[in-house]
PDB file of N, CA and C in Angstrom:
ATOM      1  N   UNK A   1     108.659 114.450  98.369  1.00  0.00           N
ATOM      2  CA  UNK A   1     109.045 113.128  98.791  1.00  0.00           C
ATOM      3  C   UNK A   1     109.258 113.066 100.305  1.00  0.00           C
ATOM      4  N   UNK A   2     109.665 114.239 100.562  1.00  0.00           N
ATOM      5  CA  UNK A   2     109.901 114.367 102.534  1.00  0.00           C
ATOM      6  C   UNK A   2     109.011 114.035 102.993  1.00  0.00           C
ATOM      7  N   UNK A   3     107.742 114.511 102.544  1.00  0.00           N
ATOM      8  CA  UNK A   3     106.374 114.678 103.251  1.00  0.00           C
ATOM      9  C   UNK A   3     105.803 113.404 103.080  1.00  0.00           C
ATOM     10  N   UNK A   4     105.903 112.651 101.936  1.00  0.00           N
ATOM     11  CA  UNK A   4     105.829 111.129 102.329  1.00  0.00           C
ATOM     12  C   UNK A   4     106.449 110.503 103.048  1.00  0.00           C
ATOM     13  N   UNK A   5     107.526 110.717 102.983  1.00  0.00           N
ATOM     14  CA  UNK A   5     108.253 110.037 103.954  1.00  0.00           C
ATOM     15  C   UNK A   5     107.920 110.160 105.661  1.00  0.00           C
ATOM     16  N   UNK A   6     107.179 111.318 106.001  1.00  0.00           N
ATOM     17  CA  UNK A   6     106.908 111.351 107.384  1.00  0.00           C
ATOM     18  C   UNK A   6     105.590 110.805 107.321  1.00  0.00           C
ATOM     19  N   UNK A   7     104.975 111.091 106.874  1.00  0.00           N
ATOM     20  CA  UNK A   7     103.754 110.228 106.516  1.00  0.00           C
ATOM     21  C   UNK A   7     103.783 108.876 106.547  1.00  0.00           C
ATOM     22  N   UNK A   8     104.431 108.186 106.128  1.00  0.00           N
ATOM     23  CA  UNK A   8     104.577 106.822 105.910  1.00  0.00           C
ATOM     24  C   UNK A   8     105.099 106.405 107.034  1.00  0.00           C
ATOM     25  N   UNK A   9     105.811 107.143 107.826  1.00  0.00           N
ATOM     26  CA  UNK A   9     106.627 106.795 109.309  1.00  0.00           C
ATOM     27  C   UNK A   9     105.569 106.849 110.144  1.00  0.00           C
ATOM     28  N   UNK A  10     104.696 108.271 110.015  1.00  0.00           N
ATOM     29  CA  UNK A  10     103.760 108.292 111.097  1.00  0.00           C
ATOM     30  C   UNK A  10     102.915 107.234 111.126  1.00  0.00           C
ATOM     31  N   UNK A  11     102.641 106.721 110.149  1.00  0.00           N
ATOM     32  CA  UNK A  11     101.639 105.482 109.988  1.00  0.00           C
ATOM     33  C   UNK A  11     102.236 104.007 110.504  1.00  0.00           C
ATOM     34  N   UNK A  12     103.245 103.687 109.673  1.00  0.00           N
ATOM     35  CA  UNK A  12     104.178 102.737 110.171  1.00  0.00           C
ATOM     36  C   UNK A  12     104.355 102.449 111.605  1.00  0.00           C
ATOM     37  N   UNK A  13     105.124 103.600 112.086  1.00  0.00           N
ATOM     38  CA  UNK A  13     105.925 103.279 113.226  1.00  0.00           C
ATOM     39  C   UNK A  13     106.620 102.664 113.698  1.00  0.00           C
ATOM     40  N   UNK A  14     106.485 101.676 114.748  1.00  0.00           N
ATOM     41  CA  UNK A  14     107.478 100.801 115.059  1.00  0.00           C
ATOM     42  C   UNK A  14     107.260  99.416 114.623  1.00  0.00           C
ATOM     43  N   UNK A  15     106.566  99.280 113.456  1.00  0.00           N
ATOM     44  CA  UNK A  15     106.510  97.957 112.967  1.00  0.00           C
ATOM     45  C   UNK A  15     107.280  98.013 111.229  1.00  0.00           C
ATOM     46  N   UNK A  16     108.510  99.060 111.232  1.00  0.00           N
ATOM     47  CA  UNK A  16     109.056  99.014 110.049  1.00  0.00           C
ATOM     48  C   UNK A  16     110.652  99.361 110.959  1.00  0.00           C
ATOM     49  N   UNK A  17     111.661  98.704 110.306  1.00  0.00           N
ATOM     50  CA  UNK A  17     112.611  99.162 110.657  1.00  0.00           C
ATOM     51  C   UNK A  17     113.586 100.177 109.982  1.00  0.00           C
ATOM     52  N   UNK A  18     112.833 100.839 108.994  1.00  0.00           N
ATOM     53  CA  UNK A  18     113.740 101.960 108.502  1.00  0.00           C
ATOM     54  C   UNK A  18     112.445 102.131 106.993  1.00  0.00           C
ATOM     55  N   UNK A  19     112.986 103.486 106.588  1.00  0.00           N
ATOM     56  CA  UNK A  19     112.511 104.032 105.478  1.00  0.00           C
ATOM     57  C   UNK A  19     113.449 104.846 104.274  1.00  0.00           C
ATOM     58  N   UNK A  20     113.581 104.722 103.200  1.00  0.00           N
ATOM     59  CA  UNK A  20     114.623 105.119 102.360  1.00  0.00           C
ATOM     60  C   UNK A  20     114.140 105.380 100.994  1.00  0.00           C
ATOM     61  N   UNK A  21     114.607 106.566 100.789  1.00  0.00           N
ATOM     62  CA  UNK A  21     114.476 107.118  99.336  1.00  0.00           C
ATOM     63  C   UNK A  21     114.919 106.463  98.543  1.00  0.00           C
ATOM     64  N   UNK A  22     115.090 105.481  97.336  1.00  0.00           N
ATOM     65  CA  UNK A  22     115.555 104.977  96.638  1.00  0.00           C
ATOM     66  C   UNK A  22     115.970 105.826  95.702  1.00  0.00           C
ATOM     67  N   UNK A  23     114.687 106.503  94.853  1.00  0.00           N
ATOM     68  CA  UNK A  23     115.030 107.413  93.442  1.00  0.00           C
ATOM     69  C   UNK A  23     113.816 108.786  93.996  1.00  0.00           C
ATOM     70  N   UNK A  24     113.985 109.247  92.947  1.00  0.00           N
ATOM     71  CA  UNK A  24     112.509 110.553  92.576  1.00  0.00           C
ATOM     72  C   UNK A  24     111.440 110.306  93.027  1.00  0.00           C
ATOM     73  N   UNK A  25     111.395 108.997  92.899  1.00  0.00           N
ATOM     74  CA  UNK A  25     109.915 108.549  93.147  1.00  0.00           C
ATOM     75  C   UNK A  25     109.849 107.180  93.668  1.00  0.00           C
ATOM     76  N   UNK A  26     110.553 107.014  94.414  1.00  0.00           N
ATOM     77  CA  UNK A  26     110.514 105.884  94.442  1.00  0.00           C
ATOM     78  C   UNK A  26     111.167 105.165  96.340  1.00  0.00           C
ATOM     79  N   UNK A  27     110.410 104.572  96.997  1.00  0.00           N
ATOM     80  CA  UNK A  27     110.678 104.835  98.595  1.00  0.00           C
ATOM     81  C   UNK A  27     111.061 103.263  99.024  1.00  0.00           C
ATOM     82  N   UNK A  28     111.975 102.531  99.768  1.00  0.00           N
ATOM     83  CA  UNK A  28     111.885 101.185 100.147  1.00  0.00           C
ATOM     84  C   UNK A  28     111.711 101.402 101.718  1.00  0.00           C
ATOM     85  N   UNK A  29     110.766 100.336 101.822  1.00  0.00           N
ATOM     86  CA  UNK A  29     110.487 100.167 103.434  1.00  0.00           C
ATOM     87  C   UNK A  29     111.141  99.008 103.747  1.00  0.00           C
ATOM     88  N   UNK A  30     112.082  99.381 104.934  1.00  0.00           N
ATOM     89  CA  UNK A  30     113.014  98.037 105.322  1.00  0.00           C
ATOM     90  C   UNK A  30     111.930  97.219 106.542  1.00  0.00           C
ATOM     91  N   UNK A  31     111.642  96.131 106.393  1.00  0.00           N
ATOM     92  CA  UNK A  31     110.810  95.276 107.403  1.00  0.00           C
ATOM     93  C   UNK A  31     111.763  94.044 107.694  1.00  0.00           C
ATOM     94  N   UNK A  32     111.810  94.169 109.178  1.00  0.00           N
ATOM     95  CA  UNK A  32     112.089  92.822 109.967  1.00  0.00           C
ATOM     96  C   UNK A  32     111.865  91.746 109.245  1.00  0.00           C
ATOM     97  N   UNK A  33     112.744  90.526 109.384  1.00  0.00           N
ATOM     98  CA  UNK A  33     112.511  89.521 108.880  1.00  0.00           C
ATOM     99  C   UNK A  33     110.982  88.586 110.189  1.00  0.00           C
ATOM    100  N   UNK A  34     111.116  89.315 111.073  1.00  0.00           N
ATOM    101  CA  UNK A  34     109.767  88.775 111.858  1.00  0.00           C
ATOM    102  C   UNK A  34     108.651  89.299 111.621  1.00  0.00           C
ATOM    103  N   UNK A  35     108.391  90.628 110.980  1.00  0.00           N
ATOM    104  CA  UNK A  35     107.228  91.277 110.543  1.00  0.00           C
ATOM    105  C   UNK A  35     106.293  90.327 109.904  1.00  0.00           C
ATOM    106  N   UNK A  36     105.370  89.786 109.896  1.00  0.00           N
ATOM    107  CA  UNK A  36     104.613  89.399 109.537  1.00  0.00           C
ATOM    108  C   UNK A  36     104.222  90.413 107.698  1.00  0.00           C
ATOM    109  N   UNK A  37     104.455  90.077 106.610  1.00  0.00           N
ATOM    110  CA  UNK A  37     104.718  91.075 105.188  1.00  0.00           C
ATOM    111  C   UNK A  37     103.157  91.113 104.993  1.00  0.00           C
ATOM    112  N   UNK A  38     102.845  90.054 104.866  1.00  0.00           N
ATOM    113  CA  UNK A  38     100.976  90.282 104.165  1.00  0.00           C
ATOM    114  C   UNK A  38     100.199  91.034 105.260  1.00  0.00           C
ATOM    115  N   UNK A  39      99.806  91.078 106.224  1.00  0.00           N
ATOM    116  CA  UNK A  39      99.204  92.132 107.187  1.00  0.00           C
ATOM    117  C   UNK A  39      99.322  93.577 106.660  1.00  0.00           C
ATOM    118  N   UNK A  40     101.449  93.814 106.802  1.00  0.00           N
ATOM    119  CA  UNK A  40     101.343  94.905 106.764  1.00  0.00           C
ATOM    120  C   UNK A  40     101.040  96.079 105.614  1.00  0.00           C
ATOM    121  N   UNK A  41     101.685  94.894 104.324  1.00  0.00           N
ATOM    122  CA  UNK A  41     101.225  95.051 102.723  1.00  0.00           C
ATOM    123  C   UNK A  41      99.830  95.662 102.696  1.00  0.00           C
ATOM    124  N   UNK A  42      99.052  94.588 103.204  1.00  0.00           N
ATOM    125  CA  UNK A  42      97.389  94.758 102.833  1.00  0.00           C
ATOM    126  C   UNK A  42      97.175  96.263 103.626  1.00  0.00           C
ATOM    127  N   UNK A  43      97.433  96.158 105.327  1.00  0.00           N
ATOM    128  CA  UNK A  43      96.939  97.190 105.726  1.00  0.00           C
ATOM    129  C   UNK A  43      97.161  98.420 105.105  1.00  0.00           C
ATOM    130  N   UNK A  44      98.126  98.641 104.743  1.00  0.00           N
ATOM    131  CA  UNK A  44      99.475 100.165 104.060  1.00  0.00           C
ATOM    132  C   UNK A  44      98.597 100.581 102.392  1.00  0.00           C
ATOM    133  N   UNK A  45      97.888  98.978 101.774  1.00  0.00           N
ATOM    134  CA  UNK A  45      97.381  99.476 100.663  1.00  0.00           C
ATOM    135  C   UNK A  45      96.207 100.042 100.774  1.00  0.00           C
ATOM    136  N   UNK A  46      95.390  99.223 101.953  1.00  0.00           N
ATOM    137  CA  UNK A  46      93.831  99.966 102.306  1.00  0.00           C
ATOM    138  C   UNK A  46      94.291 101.419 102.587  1.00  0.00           C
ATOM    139  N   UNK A  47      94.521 101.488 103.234  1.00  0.00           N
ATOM    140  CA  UNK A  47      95.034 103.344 104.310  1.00  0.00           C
ATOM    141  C   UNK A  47      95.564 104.094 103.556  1.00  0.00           C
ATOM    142  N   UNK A  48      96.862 104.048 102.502  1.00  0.00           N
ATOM    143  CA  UNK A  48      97.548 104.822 101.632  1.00  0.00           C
ATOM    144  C   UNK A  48      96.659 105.876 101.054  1.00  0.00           C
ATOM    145  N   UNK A  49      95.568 105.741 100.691  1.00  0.00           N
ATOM    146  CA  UNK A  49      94.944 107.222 100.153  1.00  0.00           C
ATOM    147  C   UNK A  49      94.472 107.871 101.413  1.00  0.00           C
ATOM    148  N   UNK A  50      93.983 107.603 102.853  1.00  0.00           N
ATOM    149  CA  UNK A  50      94.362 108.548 103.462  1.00  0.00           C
ATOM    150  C   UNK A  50      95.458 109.036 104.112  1.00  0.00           C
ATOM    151  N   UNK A  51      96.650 108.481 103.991  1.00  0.00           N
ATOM    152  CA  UNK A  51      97.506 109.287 104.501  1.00  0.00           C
ATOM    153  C   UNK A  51      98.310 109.841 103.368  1.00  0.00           C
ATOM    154  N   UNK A  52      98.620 109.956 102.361  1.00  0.00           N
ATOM    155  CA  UNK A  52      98.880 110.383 100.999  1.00  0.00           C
ATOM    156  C   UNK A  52      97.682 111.032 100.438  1.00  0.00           C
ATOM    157  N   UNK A  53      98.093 112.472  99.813  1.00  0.00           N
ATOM    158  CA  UNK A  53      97.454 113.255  99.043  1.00  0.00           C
ATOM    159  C   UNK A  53      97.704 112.249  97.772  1.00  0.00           C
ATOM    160  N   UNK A  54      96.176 112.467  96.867  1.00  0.00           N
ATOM    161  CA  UNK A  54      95.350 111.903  95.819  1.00  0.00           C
ATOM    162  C   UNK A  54      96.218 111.781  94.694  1.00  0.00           C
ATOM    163  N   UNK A  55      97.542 112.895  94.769  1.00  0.00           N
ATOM    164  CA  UNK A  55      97.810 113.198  93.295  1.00  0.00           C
ATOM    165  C   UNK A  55      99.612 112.551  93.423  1.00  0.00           C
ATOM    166  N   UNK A  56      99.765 112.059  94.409  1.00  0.00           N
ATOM    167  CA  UNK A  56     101.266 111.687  94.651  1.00  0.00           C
ATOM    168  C   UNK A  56     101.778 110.543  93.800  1.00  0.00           C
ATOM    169  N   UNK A  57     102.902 110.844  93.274  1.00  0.00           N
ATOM    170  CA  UNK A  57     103.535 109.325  92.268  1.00  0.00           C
ATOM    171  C   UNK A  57     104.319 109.049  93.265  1.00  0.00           C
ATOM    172  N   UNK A  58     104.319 107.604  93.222  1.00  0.00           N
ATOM    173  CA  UNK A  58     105.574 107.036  94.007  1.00  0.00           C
ATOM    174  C   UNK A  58     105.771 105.651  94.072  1.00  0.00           C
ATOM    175  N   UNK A  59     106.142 104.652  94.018  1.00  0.00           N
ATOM    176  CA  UNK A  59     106.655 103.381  94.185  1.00  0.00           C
ATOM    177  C   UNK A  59     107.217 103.073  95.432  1.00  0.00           C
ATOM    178  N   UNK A  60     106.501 101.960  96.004  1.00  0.00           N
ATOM    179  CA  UNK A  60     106.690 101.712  97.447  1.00  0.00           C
ATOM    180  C   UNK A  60     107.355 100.365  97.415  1.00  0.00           C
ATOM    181  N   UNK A  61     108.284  99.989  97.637  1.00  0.00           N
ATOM    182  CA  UNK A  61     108.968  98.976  97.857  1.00  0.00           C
ATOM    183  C   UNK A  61     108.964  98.449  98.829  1.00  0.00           C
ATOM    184  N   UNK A  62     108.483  97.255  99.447  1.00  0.00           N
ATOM    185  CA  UNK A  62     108.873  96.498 100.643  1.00  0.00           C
ATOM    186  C   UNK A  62     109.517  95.788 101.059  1.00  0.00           C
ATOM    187  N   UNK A  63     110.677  95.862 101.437  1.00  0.00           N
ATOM    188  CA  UNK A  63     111.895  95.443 101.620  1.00  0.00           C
ATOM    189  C   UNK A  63     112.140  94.891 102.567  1.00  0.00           C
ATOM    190  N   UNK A  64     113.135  93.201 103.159  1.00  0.00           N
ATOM    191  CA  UNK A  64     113.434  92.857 104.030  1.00  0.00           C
ATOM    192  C   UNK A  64     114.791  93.242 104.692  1.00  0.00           C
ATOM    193  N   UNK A  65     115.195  92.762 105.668  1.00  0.00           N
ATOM    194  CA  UNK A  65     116.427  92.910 106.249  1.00  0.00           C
ATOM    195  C   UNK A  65     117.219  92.772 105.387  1.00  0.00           C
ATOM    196  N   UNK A  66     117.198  91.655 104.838  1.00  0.00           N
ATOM    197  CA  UNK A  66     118.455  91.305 103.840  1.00  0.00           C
ATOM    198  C   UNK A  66     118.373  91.927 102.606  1.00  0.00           C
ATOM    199  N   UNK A  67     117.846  92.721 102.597  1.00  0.00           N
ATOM    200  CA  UNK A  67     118.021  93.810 100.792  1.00  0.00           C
ATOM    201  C   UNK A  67     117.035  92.371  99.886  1.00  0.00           C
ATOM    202  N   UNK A  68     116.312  91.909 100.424  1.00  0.00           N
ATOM    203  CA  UNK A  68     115.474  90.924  99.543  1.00  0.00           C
ATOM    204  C   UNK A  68     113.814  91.689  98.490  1.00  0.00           C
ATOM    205  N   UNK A  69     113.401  92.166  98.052  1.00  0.00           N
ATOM    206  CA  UNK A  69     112.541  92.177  97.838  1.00  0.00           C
ATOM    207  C   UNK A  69     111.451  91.956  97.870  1.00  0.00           C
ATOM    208  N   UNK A  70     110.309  92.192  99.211  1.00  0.00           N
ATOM    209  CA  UNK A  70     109.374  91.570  98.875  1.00  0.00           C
ATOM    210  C   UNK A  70     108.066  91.225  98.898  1.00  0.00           C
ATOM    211  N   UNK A  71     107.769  92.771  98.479  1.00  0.00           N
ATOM    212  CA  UNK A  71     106.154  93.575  97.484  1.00  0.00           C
ATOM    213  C   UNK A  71     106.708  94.725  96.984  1.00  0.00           C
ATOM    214  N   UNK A  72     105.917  95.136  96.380  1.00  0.00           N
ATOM    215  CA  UNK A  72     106.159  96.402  95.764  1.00  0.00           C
ATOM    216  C   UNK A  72     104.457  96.981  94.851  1.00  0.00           C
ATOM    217  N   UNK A  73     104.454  98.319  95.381  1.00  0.00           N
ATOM    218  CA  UNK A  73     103.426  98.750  93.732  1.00  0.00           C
ATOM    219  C   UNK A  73     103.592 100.021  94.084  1.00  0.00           C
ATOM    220  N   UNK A  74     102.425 100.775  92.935  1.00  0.00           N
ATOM    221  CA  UNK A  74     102.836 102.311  92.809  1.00  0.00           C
ATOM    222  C   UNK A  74     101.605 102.812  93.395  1.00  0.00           C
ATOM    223  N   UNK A  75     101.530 104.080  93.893  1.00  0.00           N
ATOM    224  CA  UNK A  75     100.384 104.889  93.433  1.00  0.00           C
ATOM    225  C   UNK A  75     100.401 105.774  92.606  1.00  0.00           C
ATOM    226  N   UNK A  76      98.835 105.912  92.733  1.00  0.00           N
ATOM    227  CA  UNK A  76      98.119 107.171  91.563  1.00  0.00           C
ATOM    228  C   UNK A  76      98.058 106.332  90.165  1.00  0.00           C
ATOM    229  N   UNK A  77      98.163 105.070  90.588  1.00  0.00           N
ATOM    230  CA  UNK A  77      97.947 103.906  88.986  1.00  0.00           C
ATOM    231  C   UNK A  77      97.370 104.248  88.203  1.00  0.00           C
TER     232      UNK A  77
END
């Protein structure tokens, strides 16, 4: 889960404002309420198999400032 987690930062960067383990499997990305969500959604789903190895479970949550919810899916579906 570490190794996603830097992974997902390295990719991210400074257009997420935090990253957090939720469960086992399971990661929330905190995004600005100015982030633009569909850009970064779409881009993160195209790219995710290369920056994630093929065989990884995990649930990605996209999360706003305010603990709002809002995308989410898994890989390795």
């Amino acid at each position: 889960m570490e190794k996603l987690i830097e992974q997902l930062k390295a990719f991210l960067g400074n257009r997420i404002m935090d990253l957090k383990i939720k469960g086992p499997a399971e990661v929330d990305i905190l995004i600005d309420d100015k982030q633009p969500l569909e850009p970064l959604a779409s881009e993160l789903r195209s790219h995710i198999i290369e920056i994630v190895d093929e065989n990884t479970l995990a649930k990605i949550n996209l999360v706003r400032a305010d603990g709002t919810l809002a995308d989410s899916f898994s890989l390795n579906q």
